[in-house]
Protein backbone atom coordinates (compact mmCIF):
# COMPACT_ATOMS: atom_id res chain seq x y z
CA UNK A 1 0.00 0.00 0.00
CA UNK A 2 1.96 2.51 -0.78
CA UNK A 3 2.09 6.72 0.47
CA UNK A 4 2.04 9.32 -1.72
CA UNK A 5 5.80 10.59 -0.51
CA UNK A 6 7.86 10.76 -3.43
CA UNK A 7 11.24 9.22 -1.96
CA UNK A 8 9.81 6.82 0.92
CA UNK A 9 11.22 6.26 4.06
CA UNK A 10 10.56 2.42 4.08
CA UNK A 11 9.54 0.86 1.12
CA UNK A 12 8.20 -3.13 1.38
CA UNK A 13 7.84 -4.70 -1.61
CA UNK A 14 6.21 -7.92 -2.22
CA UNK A 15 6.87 -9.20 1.19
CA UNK A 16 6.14 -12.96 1.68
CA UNK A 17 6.49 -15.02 5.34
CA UNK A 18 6.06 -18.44 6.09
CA UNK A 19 6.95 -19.84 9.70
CA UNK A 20 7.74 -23.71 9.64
CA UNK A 21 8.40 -23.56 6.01
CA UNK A 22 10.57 -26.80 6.25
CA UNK A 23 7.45 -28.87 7.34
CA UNK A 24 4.85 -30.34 5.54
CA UNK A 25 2.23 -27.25 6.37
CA UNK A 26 4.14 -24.27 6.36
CA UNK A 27 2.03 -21.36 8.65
CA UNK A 28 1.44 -18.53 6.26
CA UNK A 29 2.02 -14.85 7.76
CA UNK A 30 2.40 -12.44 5.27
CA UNK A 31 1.21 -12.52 1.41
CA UNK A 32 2.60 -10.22 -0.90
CA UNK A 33 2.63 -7.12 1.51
CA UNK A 34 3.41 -4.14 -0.44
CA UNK A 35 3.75 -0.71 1.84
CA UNK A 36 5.64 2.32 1.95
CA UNK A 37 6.34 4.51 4.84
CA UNK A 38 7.23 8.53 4.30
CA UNK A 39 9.39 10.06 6.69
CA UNK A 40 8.06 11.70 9.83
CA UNK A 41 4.52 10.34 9.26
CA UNK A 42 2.71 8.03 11.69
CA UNK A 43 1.10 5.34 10.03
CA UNK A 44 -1.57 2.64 12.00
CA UNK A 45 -1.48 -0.88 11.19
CA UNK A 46 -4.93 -2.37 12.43
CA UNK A 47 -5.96 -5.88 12.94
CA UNK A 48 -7.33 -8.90 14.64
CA UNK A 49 -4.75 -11.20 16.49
CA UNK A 50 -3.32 -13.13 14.22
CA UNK A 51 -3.62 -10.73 10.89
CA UNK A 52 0.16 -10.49 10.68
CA UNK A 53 0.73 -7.15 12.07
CA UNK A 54 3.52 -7.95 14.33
CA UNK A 55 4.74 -10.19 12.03
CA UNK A 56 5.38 -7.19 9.51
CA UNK A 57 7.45 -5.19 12.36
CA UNK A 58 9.43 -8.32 12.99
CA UNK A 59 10.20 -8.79 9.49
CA UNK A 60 11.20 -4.82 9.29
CA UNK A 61 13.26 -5.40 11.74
CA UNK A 62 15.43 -8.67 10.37
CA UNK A 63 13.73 -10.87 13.24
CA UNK A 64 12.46 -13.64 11.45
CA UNK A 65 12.93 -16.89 12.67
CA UNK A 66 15.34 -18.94 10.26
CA UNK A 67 12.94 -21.53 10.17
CA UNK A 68 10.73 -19.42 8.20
CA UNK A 69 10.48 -18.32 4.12
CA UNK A 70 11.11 -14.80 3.55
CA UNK A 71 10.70 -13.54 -0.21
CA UNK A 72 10.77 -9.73 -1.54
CA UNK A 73 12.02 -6.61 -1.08
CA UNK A 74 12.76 -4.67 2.28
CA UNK A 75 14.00 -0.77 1.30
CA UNK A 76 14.92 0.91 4.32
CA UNK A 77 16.62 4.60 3.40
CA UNK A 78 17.20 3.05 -0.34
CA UNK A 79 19.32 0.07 1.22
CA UNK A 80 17.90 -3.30 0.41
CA UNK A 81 17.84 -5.43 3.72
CA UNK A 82 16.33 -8.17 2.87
CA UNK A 83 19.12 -10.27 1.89
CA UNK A 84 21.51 -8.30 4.62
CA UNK A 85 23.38 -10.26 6.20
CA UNK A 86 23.09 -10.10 10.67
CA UNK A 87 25.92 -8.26 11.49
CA UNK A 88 24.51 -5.53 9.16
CA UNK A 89 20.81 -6.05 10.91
CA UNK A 90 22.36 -5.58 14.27
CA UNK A 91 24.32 -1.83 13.03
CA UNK A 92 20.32 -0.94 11.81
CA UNK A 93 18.80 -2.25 14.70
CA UNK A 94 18.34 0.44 17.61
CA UNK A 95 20.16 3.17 15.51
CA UNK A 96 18.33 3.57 12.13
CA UNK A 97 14.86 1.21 13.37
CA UNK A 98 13.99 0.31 16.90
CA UNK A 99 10.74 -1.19 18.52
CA UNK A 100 8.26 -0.43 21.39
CA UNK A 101 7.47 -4.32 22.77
CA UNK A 102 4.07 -5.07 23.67
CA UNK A 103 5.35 -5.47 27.89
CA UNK A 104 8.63 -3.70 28.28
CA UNK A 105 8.98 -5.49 31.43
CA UNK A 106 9.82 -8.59 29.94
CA UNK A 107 11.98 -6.91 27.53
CA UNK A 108 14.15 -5.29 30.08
CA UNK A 109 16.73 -7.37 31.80
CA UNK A 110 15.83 -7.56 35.67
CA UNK A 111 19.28 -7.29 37.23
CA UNK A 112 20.26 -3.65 35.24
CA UNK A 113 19.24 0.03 36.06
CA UNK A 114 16.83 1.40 34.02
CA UNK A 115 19.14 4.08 32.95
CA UNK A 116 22.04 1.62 32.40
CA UNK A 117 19.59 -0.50 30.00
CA UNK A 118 19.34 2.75 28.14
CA UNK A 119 23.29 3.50 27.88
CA UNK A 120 23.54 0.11 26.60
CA UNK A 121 21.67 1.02 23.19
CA UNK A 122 24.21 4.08 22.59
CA UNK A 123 27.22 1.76 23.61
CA UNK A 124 26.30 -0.64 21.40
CA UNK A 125 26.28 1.43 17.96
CA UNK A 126 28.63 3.97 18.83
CA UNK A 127 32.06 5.33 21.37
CA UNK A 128 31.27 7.50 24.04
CA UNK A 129 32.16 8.17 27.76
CA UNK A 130 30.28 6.84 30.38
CA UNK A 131 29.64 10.54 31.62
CA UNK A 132 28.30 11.13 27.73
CA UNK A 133 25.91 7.95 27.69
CA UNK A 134 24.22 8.75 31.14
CA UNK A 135 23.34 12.50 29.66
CA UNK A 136 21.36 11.49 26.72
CA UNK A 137 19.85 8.21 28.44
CA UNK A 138 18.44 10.93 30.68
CA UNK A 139 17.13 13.48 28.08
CA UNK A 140 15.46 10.06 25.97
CA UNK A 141 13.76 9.88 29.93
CA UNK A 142 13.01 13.40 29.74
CA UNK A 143 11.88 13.25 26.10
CA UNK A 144 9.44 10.08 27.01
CA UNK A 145 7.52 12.06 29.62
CA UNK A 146 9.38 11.37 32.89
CA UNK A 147 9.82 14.09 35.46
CA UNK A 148 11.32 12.28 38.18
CA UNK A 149 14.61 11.41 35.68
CA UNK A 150 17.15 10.92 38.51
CA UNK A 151 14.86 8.13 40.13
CA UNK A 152 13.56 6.40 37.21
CA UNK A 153 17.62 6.22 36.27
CA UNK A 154 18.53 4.48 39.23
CA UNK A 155 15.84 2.32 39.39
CA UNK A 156 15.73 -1.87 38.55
CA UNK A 157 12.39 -2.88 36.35
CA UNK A 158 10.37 -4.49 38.93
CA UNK A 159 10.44 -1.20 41.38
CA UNK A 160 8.68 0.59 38.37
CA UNK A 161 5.19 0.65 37.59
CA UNK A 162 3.63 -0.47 34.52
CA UNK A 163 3.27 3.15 32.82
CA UNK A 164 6.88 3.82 33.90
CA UNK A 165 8.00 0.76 32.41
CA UNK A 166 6.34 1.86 28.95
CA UNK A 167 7.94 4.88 28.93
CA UNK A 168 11.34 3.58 29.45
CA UNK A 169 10.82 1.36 26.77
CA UNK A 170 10.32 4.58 24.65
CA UNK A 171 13.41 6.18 25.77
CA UNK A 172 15.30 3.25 25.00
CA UNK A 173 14.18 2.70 21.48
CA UNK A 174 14.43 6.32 20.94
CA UNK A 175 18.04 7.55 22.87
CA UNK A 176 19.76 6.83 19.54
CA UNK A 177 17.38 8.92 17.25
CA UNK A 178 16.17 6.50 14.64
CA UNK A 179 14.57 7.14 11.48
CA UNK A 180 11.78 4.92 12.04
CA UNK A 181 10.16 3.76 15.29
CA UNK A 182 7.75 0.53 15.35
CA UNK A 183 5.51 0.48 18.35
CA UNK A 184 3.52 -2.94 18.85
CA UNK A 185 0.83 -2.24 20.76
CA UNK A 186 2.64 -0.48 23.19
CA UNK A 187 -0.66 0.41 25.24
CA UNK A 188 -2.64 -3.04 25.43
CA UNK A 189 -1.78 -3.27 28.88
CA UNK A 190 -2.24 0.35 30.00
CA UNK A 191 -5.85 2.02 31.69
CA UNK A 192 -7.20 4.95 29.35
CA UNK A 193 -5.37 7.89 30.93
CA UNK A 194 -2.12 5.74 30.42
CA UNK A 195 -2.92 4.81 26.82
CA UNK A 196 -3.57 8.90 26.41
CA UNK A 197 -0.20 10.07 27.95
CA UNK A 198 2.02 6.76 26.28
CA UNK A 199 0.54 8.24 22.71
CA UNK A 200 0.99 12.27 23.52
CA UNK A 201 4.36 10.95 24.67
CA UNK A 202 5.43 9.57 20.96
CA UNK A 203 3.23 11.86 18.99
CA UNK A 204 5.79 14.57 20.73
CA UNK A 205 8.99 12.95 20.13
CA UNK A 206 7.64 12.15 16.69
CA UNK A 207 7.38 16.41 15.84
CA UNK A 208 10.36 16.97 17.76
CA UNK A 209 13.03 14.26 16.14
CA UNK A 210 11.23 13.36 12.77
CA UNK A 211 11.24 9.72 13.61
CA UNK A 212 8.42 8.07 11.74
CA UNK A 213 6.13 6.11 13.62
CA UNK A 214 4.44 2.43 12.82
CA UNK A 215 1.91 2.50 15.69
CA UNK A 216 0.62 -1.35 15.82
CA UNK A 217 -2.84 -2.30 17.58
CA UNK A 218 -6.10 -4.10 17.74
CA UNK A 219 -8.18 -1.17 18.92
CA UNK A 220 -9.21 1.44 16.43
CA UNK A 221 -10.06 3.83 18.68
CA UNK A 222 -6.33 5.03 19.61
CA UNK A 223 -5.99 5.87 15.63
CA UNK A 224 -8.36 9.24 15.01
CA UNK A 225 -6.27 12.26 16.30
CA UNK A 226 -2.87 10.84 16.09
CA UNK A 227 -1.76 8.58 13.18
CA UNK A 228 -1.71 10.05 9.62
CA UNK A 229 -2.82 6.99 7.42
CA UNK A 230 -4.06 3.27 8.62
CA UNK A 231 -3.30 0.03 6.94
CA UNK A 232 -6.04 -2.62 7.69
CA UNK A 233 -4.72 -6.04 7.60
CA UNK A 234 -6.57 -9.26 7.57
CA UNK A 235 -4.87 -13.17 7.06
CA UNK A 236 -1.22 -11.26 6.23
CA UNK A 237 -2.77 -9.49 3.29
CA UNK A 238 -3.31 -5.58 3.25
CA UNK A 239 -7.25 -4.92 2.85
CA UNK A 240 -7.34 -1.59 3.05
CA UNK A 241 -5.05 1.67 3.17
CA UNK A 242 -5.37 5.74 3.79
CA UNK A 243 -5.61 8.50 5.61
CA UNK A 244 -7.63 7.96 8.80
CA UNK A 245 -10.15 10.37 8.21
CA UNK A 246 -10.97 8.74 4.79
CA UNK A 247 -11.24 5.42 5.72
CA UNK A 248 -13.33 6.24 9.64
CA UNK A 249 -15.60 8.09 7.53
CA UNK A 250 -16.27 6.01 4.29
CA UNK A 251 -14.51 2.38 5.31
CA UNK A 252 -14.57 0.34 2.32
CA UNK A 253 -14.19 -3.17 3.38
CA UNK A 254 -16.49 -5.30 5.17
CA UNK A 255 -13.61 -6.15 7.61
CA UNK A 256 -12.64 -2.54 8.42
CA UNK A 257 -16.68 -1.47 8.88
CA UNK A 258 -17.02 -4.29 11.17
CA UNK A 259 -13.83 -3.43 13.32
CA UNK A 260 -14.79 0.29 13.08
CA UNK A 261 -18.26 -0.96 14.87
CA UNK A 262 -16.51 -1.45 17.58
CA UNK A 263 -15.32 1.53 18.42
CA UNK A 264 -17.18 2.64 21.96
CA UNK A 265 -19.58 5.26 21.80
CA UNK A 266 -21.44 7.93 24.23
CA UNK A 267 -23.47 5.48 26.09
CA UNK A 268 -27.20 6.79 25.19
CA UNK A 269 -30.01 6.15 27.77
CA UNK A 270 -31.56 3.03 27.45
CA UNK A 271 -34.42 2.50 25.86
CA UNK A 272 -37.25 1.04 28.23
CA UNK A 273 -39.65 -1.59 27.48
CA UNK A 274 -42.43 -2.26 30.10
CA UNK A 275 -40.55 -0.73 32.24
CA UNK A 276 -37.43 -2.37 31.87
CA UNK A 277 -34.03 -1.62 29.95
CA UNK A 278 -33.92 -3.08 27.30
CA UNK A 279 -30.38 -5.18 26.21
CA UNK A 280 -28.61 -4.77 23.42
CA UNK A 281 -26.14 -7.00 21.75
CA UNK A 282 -22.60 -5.31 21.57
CA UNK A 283 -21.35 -5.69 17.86
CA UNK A 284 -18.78 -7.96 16.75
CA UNK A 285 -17.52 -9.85 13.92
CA UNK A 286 -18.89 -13.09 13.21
CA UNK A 287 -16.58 -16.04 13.15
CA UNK A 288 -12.78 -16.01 13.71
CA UNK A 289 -10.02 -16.19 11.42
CA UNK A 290 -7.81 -19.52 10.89
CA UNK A 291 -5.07 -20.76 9.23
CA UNK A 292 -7.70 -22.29 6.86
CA UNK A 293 -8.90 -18.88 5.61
CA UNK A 294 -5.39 -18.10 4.48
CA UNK A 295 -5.20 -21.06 2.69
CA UNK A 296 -7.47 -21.30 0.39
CA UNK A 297 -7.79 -20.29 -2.77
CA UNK A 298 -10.63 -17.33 -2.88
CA UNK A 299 -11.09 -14.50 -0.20
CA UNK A 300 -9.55 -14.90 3.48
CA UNK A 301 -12.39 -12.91 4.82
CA UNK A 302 -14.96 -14.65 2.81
CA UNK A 303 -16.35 -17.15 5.58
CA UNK A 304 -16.87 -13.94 7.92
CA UNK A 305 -17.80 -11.52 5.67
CA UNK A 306 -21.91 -10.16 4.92
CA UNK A 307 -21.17 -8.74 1.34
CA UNK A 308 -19.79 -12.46 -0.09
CA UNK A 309 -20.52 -13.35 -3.20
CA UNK A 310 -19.69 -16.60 -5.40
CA UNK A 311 -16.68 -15.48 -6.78
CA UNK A 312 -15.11 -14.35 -3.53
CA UNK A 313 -14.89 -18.36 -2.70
CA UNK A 314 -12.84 -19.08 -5.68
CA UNK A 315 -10.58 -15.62 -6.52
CA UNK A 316 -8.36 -13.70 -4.14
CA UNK A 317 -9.19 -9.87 -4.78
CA UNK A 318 -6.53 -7.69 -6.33
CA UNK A 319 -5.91 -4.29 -5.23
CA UNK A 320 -7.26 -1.08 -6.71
CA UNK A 321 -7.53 2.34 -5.83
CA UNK A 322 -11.11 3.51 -5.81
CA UNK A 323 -10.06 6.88 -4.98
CA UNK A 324 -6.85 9.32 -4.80
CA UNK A 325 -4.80 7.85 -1.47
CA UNK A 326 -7.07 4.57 -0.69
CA UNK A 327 -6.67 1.35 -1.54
CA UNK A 328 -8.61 -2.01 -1.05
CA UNK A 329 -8.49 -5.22 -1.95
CA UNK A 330 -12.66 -6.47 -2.67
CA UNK A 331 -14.71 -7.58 -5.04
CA UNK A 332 -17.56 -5.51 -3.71
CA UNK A 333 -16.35 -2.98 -1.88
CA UNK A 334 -18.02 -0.32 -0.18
CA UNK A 335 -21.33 -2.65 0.02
């Protein structure tokens, strides 16, 4: 799906994963992902477990298992990485593209400071003095929204709390300044006012530094207001692609209206029936997606989808552009 930028950032080309492809059923993750990412611009990936959203950030990132099939292209900065060799992976990695885990607890080591953890990063792509390193690990602590710096340095993971945690886990994917930032759903853990300050947090170091931002989750109600474009993803394919307010106003595929159901709403008096409230069903998407679906031979979301029709059980969809910026992949689209 690619942006409109003229020179991407990132630029995936016909991106193909399989995990256990050495055994008879090889897992498909990823089908012919095409995407391009423009510098400074925060782009959404949205999607069900299991749609092959985190398996696009590992595969960004050169953190494939080598059990698995990798084909096309990876362009990061013009530099093909897909056939890069590790020790060229590990110079990118934390300098030029880092990641936000999902719990930065269990991606912090338990027996280091939390400012030590973030010295680490710089030592590891680049010579500086100790005196140097502890400076910018606390202005990355200062530039992920923590005001009590000297404490938060000096502090082992477990004697944070969980919104601490996240935010140290910012400052250490950000202390070196990369290019591009990937942050897998770096708020599924976190109450509302956490999710609220964890986003204001990278939206800010995003203006300030220029890092571009691939902002990974299940919910599509942390999109409106702070990505620039969403990619919708569905059995490793890309369904859908644009800018937010295109696609939350007009959706185009049945899979993104469904998942766009359920954002919450202003809960609305009840309506009352006899004298009693009356329930109401919360939406949701019928069925659940399988390895099955990504097998076959028509439509992945055909089995789930209300809009079906014959041909969507024997041919896959091709891509088109229905309008300038969008993209989807359906027969019958916007039905």
């Amino acid at each position: 799906m690619p942006s409109t930028c003229a020179s991407p950032l990132l630029r995936i080309r016909g991106l193909i994963v399989d995990y256990d492809a050495r055994s008879q059923q090889p897992v498909p993750a990823l089908r012919k992902v095409d995407l391009d990412i423009a510098p400074g611009e925060i782009v959404g990936i949205l999607g069900e477990s299991g749609s092959g959203k985190s398996t696009l950030a590992l595969s960004i990132l050169g953190l494939v298992p080598e059990s698995a099939r990798v084909e096309g292209s990876i362009f990061f900065q013009g530099e093909d990485l897909s056939k890069a060799a590790e020790s060229r992976w590990a110079e990118v990695r934390g300098a030029r593209v880092a990641m936000i885990f999902q719990e930065p607890g269990l991606s912090l080591s338990p027996v280091m400071r939390a400012g030590n953890q973030i010295g680490e990063v710089i030592r590891a792509h680049r010579n500086s003095k100790t005196k140097q390193r502890k400076q910018e690990a606390e202005t990355a602590l200062k530039d992920a929204g923590i005001s009590d710096v000297a404490r938060i340095y000096q502090s082992y993971p477990h004697q944070l709390s969980g919104g601490e945690l996240h935010r140290v886990a910012i400052a250490q994917a950000l202390v070196c300044r990369p290019a591009l930032v990937i942050a897998d759903e770096p708020t599924r853990s976190l109450d509302v006012t956490l999710q609220a300050e964890i986003q204001n947090a990278l939206r800010d170091i995003n203006r300030k530094y220029g890092s571009a931002l691939i902002f990974i989750t299940h919910n599509p109600a942390l999109l409106p207001g702070f990505a620039d474009r969403v990619i919708v993803m569905y059995a490793g394919r890309i369904v859908e692609a644009g800018t937010v307010a295109q696609v939350y106003r007009r959706p185009l595929h049945p899979y993104t209206k469904g998942l766009l159901q359920l954002v919450p709403r202003p809960v609305q008096h009840p309506r009352l029936v006899a004298g009693f409230a009356q329930r109401q069903r919360l939406p949701a998407i019928p069925g659940s997606l399988t390895r099955f679906d990504q097998l076959g031979r028509g439509c992945a979301f055909e089995p789930r989808c209300s809009a079906r029709t014959a041909n969507c059980m024997t041919e896959s969809p091709e891509e088109i552009a229905p309008e300038p910026d969008r993209r989807v992949s359906c027969f019958n689209y916007g039905n």
